[in-house]
C-alpha atoms as a PDB file:
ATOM      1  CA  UNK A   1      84.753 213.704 252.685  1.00  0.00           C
ATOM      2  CA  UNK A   2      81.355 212.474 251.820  1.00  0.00           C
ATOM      3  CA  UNK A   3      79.802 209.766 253.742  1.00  0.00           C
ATOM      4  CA  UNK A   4      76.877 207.185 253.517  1.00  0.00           C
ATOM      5  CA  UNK A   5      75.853 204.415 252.179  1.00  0.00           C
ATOM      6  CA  UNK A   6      77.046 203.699 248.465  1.00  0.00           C
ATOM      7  CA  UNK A   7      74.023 203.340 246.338  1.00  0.00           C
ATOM      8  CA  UNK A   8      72.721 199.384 245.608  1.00  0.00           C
ATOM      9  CA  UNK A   9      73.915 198.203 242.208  1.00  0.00           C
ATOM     10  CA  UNK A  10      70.834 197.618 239.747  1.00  0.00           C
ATOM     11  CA  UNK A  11      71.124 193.684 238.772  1.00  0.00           C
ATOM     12  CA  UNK A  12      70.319 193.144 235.533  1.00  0.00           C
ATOM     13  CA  UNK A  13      66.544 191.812 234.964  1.00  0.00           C
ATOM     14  CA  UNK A  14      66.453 188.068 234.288  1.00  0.00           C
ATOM     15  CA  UNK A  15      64.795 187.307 231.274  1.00  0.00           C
ATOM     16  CA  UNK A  16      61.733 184.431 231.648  1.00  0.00           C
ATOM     17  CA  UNK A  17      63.557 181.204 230.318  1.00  0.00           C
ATOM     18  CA  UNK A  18      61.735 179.122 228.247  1.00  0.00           C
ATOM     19  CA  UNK A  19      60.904 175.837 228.973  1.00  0.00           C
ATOM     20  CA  UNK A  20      63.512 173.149 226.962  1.00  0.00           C
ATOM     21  CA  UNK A  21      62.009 169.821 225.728  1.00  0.00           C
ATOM     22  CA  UNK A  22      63.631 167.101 226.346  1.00  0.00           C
ATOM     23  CA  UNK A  23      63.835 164.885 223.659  1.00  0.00           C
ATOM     24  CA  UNK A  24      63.626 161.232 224.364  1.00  0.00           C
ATOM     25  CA  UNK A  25      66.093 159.027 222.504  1.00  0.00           C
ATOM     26  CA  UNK A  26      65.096 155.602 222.107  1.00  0.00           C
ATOM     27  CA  UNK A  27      67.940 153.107 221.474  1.00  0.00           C
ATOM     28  CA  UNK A  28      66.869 150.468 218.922  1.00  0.00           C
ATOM     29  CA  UNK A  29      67.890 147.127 219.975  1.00  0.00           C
ATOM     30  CA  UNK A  30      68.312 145.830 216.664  1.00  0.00           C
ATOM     31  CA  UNK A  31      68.831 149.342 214.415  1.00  0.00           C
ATOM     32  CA  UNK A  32      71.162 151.240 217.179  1.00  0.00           C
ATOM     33  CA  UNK A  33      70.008 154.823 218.006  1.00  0.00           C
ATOM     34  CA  UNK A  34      68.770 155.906 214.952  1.00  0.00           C
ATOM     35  CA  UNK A  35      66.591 153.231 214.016  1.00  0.00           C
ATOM     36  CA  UNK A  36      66.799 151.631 210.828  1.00  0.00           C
ATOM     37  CA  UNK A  37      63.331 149.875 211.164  1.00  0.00           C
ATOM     38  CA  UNK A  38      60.123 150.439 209.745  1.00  0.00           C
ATOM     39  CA  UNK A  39      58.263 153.066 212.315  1.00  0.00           C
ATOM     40  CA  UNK A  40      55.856 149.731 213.992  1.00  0.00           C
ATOM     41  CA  UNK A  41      58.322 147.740 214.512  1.00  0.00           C
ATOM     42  CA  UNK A  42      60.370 149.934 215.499  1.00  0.00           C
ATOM     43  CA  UNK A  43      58.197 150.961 218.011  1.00  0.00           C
ATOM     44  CA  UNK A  44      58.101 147.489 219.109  1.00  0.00           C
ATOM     45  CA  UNK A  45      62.064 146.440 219.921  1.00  0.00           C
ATOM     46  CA  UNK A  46      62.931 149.623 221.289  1.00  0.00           C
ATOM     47  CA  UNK A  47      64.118 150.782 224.518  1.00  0.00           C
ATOM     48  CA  UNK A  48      61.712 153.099 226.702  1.00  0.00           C
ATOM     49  CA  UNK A  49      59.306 153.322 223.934  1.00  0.00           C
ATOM     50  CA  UNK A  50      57.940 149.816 223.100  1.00  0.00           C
ATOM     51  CA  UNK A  51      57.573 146.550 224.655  1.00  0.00           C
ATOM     52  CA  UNK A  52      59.141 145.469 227.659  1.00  0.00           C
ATOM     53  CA  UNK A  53      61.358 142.917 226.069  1.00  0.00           C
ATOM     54  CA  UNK A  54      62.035 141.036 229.699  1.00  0.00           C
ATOM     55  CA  UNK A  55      58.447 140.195 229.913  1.00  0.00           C
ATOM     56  CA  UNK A  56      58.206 139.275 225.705  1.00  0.00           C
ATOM     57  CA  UNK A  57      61.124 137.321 226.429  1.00  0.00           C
ATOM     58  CA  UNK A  58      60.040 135.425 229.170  1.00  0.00           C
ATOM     59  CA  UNK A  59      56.616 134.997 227.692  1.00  0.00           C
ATOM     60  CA  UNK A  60      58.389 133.443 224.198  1.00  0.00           C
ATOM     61  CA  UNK A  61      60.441 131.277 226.325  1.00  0.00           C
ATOM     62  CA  UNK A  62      57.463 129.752 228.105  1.00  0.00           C
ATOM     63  CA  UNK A  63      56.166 129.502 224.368  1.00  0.00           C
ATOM     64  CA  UNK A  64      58.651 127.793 223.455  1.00  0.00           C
ATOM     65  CA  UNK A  65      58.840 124.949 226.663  1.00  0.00           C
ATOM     66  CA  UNK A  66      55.472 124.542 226.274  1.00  0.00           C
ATOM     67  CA  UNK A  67      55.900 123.421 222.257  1.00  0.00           C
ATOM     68  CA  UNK A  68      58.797 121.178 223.098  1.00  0.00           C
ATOM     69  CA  UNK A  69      56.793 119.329 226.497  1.00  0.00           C
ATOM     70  CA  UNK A  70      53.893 118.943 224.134  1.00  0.00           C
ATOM     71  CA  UNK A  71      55.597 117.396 221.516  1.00  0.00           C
ATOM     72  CA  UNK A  72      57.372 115.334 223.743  1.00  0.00           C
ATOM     73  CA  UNK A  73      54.276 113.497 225.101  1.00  0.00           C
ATOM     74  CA  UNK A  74      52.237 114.134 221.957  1.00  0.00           C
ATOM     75  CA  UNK A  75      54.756 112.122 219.557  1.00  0.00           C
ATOM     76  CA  UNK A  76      54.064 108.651 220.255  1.00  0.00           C
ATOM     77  CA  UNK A  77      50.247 108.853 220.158  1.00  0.00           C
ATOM     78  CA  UNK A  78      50.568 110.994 216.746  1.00  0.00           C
ATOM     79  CA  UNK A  79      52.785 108.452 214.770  1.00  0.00           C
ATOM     80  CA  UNK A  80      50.280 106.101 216.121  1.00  0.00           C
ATOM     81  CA  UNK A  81      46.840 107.279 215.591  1.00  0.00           C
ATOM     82  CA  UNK A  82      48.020 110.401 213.730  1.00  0.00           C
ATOM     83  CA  UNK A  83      49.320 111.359 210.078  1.00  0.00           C
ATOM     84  CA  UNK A  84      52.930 111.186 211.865  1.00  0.00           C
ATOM     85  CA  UNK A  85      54.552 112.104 214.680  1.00  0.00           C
ATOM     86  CA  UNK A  86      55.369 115.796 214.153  1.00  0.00           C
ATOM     87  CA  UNK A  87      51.378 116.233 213.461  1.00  0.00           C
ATOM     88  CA  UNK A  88      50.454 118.397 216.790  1.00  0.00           C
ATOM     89  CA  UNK A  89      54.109 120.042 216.818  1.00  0.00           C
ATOM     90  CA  UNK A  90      53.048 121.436 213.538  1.00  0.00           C
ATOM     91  CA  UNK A  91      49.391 122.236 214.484  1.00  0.00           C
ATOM     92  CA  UNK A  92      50.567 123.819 217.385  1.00  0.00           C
ATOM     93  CA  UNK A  93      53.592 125.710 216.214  1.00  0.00           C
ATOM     94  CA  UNK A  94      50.743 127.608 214.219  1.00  0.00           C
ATOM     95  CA  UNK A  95      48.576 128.361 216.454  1.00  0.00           C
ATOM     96  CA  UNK A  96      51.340 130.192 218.518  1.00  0.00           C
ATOM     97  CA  UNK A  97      52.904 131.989 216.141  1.00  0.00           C
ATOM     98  CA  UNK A  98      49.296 133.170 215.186  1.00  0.00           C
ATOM     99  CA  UNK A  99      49.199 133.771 218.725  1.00  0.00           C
ATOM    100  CA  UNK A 100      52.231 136.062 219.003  1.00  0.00           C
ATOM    101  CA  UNK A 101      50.800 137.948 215.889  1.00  0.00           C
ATOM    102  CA  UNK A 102      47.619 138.613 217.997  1.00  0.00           C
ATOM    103  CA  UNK A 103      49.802 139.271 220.992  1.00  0.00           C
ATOM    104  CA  UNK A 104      51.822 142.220 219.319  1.00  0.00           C
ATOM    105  CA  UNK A 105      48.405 143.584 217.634  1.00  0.00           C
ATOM    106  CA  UNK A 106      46.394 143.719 220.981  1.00  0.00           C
ATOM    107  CA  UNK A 107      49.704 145.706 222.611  1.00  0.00           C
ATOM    108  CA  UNK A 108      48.167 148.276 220.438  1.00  0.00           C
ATOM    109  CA  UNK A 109      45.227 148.899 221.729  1.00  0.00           C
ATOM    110  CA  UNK A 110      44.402 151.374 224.365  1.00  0.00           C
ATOM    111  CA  UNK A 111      44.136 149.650 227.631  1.00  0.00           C
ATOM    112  CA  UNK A 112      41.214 151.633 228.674  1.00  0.00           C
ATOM    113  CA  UNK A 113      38.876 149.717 226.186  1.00  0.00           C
ATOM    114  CA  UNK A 114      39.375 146.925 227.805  1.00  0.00           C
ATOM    115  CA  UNK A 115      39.013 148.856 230.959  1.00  0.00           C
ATOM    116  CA  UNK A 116      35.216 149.785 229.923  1.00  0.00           C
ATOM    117  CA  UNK A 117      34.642 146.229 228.217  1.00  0.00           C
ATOM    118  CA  UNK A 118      35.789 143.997 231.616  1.00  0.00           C
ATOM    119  CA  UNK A 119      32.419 143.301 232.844  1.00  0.00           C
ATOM    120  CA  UNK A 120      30.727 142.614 229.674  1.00  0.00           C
ATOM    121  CA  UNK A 121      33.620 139.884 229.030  1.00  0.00           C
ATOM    122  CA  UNK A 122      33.205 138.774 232.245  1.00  0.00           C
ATOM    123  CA  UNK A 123      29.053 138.195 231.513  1.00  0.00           C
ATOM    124  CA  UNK A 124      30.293 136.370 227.990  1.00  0.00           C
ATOM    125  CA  UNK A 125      32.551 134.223 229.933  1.00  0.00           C
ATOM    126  CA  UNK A 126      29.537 132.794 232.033  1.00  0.00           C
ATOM    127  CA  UNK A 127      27.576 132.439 229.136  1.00  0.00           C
ATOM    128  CA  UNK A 128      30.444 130.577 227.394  1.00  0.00           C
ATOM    129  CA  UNK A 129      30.781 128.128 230.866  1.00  0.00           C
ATOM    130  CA  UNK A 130      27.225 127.967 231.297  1.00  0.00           C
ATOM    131  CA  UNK A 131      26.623 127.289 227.214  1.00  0.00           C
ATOM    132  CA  UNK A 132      29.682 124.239 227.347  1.00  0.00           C
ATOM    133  CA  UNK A 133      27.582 122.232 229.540  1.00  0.00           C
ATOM    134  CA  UNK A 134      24.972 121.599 227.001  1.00  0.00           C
ATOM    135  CA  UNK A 135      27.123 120.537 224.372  1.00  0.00           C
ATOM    136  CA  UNK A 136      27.026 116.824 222.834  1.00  0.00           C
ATOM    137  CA  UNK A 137      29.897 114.756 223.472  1.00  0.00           C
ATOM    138  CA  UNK A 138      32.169 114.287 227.037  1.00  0.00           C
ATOM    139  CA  UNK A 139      34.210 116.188 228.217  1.00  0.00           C
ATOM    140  CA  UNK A 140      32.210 119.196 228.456  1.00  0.00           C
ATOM    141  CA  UNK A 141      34.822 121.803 228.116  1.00  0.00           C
ATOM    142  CA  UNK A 142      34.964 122.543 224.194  1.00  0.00           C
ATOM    143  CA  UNK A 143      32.666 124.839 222.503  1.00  0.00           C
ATOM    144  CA  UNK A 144      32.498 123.894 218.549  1.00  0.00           C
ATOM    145  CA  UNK A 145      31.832 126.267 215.927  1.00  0.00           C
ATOM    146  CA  UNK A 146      31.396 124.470 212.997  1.00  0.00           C
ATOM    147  CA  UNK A 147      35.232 123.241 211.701  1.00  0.00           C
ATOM    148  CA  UNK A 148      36.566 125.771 214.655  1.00  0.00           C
ATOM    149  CA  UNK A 149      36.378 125.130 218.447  1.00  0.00           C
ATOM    150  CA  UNK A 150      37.915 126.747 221.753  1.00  0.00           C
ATOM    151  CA  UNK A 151      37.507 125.459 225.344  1.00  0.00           C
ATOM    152  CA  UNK A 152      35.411 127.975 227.475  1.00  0.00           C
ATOM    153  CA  UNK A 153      37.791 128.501 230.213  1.00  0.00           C
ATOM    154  CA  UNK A 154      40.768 129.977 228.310  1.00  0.00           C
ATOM    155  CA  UNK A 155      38.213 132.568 227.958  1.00  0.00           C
ATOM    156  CA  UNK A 156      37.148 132.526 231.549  1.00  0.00           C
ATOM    157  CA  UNK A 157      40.419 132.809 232.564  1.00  0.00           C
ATOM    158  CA  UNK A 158      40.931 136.504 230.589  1.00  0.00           C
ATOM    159  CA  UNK A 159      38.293 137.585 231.749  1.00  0.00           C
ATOM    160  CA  UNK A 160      38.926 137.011 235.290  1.00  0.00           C
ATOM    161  CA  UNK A 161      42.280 139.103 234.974  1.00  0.00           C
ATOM    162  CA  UNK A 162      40.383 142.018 232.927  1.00  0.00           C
ATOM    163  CA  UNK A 163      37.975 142.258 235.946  1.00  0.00           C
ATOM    164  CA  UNK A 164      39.714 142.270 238.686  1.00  0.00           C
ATOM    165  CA  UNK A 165      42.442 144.161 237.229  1.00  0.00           C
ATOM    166  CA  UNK A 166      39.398 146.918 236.991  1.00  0.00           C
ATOM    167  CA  UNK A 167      38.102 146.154 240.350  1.00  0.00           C
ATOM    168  CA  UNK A 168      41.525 146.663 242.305  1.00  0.00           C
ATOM    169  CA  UNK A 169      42.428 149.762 240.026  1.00  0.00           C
ATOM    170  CA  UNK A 170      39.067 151.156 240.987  1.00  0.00           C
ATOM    171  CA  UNK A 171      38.885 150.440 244.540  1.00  0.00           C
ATOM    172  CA  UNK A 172      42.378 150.597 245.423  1.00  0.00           C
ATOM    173  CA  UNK A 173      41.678 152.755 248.271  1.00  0.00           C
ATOM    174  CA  UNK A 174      39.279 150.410 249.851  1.00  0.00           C
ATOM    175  CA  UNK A 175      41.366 146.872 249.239  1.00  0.00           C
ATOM    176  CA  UNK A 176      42.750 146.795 252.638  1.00  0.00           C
ATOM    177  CA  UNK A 177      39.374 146.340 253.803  1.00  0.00           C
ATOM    178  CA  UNK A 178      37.614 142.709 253.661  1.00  0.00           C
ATOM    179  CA  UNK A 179      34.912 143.409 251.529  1.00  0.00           C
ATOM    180  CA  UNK A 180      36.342 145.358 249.289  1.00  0.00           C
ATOM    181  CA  UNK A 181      39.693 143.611 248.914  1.00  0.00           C
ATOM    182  CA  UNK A 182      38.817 139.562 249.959  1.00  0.00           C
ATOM    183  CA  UNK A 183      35.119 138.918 249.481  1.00  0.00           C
ATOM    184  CA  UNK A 184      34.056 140.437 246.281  1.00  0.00           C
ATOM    185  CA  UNK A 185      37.038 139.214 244.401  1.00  0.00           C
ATOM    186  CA  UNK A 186      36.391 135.978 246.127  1.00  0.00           C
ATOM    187  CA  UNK A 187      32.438 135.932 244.530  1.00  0.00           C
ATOM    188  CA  UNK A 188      34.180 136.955 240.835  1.00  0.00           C
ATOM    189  CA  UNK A 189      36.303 133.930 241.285  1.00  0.00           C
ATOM    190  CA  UNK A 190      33.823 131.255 243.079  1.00  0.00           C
ATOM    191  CA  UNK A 191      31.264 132.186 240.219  1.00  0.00           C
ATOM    192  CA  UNK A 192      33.783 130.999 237.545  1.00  0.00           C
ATOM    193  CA  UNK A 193      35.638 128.195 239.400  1.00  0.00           C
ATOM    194  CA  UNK A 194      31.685 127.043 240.386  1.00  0.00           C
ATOM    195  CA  UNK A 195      31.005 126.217 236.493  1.00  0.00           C
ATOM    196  CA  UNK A 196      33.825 124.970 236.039  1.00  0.00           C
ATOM    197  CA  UNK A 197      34.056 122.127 238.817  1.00  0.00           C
ATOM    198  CA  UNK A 198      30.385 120.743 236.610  1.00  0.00           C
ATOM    199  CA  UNK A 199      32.488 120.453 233.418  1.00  0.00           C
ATOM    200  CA  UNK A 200      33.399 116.535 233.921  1.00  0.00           C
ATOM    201  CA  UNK A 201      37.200 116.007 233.459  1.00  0.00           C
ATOM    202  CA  UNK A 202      36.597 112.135 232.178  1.00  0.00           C
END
């Protein structure tokens, strides 16, 4: 009778497995899976891949108030004084929609431009609030460029975001701290709101 141990089955060597992609299936809101749009729009109403249509939808929506409360005060002074009272519903019905184009073409651009441009917008946006004090005519808030003006501010105002979107991305670490997270921010902002509080409001 012969005794021991029965020898240890050899298991079969596993062969390396290769890594499987995953492909990513984006369902097209208007198209279905398999989109049906042209690739950049497609790009833009899709799920996962484009923009996040909670925040476009909100944003057209406040678009979209803010064209109807306009024309609702606007009206009476434009049939007045005006070529008739749909004149600054028109006016600004274009300027939003031109707006939205420039909207959907800046999504396109790699946020870490604007990353590496923040402080030199910043510097232009001084220069704009510090340049619309010295313009003719009250109030001081429009800058005019021949035919074409823009008030200073809605400038400021971008600005402001860009750079302390780069400040607290930078220093995120640090923003628990007072300097870092209350009192520099608080400079960036006084520095704006300062130049704005001369423009007269008259």
């Amino acid at each position: 009778m012969h005794s021991g141990a029965s020898p240890a089955k050899k298991m079969p060597e596993s062969k390396p497995q290769t890594p499987v992609k995953k492909e990513h299936k984006f369902k097209d809101i208007l198209g279905g899976k398999k989109s049906r749009l042209p690739k950049f729009l497609s790009k833009i109403f899709s799920i996962g891949m484009g923009m996040d249509m909670t925040f476009l939808f909100l944003v057209m929506l406040l678009v979209i108030i803010g064209i109807i409360m306009m024309y609702s005060a606007s009206y009476p002074y434009a049939l007045k004084y005006g070529e008739g009272s749909q004149e600054y519903l028109e006016s600004q019905s274009r300027f939003a929609f031109a707006g939205v184009l420039i909207m959907i073409g800046v999504s396109y651009v790699d946020y870490q431009i604007l990353k590496k441009l923040s402080w030199i917008i910043y510097g232009i946006g001084i220069i704009l609030l510090v340049a619309v004090l010295f313009m003719p005519g009250d109030p001081k808030r429009w800058i005019y460029l021949g035919s074409f003006s823009f008030q200073a501010s809605e400038v400021a105002k971008f600005a402001l975001v860009l750079v302390l979107a780069n400040w607290s991305a930078k220093h995120f670490r640090k923003m628990h701290t007072f300097k870092v997270g209350v009192f520099i921010p608080a400079l960036l902002i006084i520095a704006y709101l300062g130049l704005m509080v001369l423009e007269p409001h008259y």
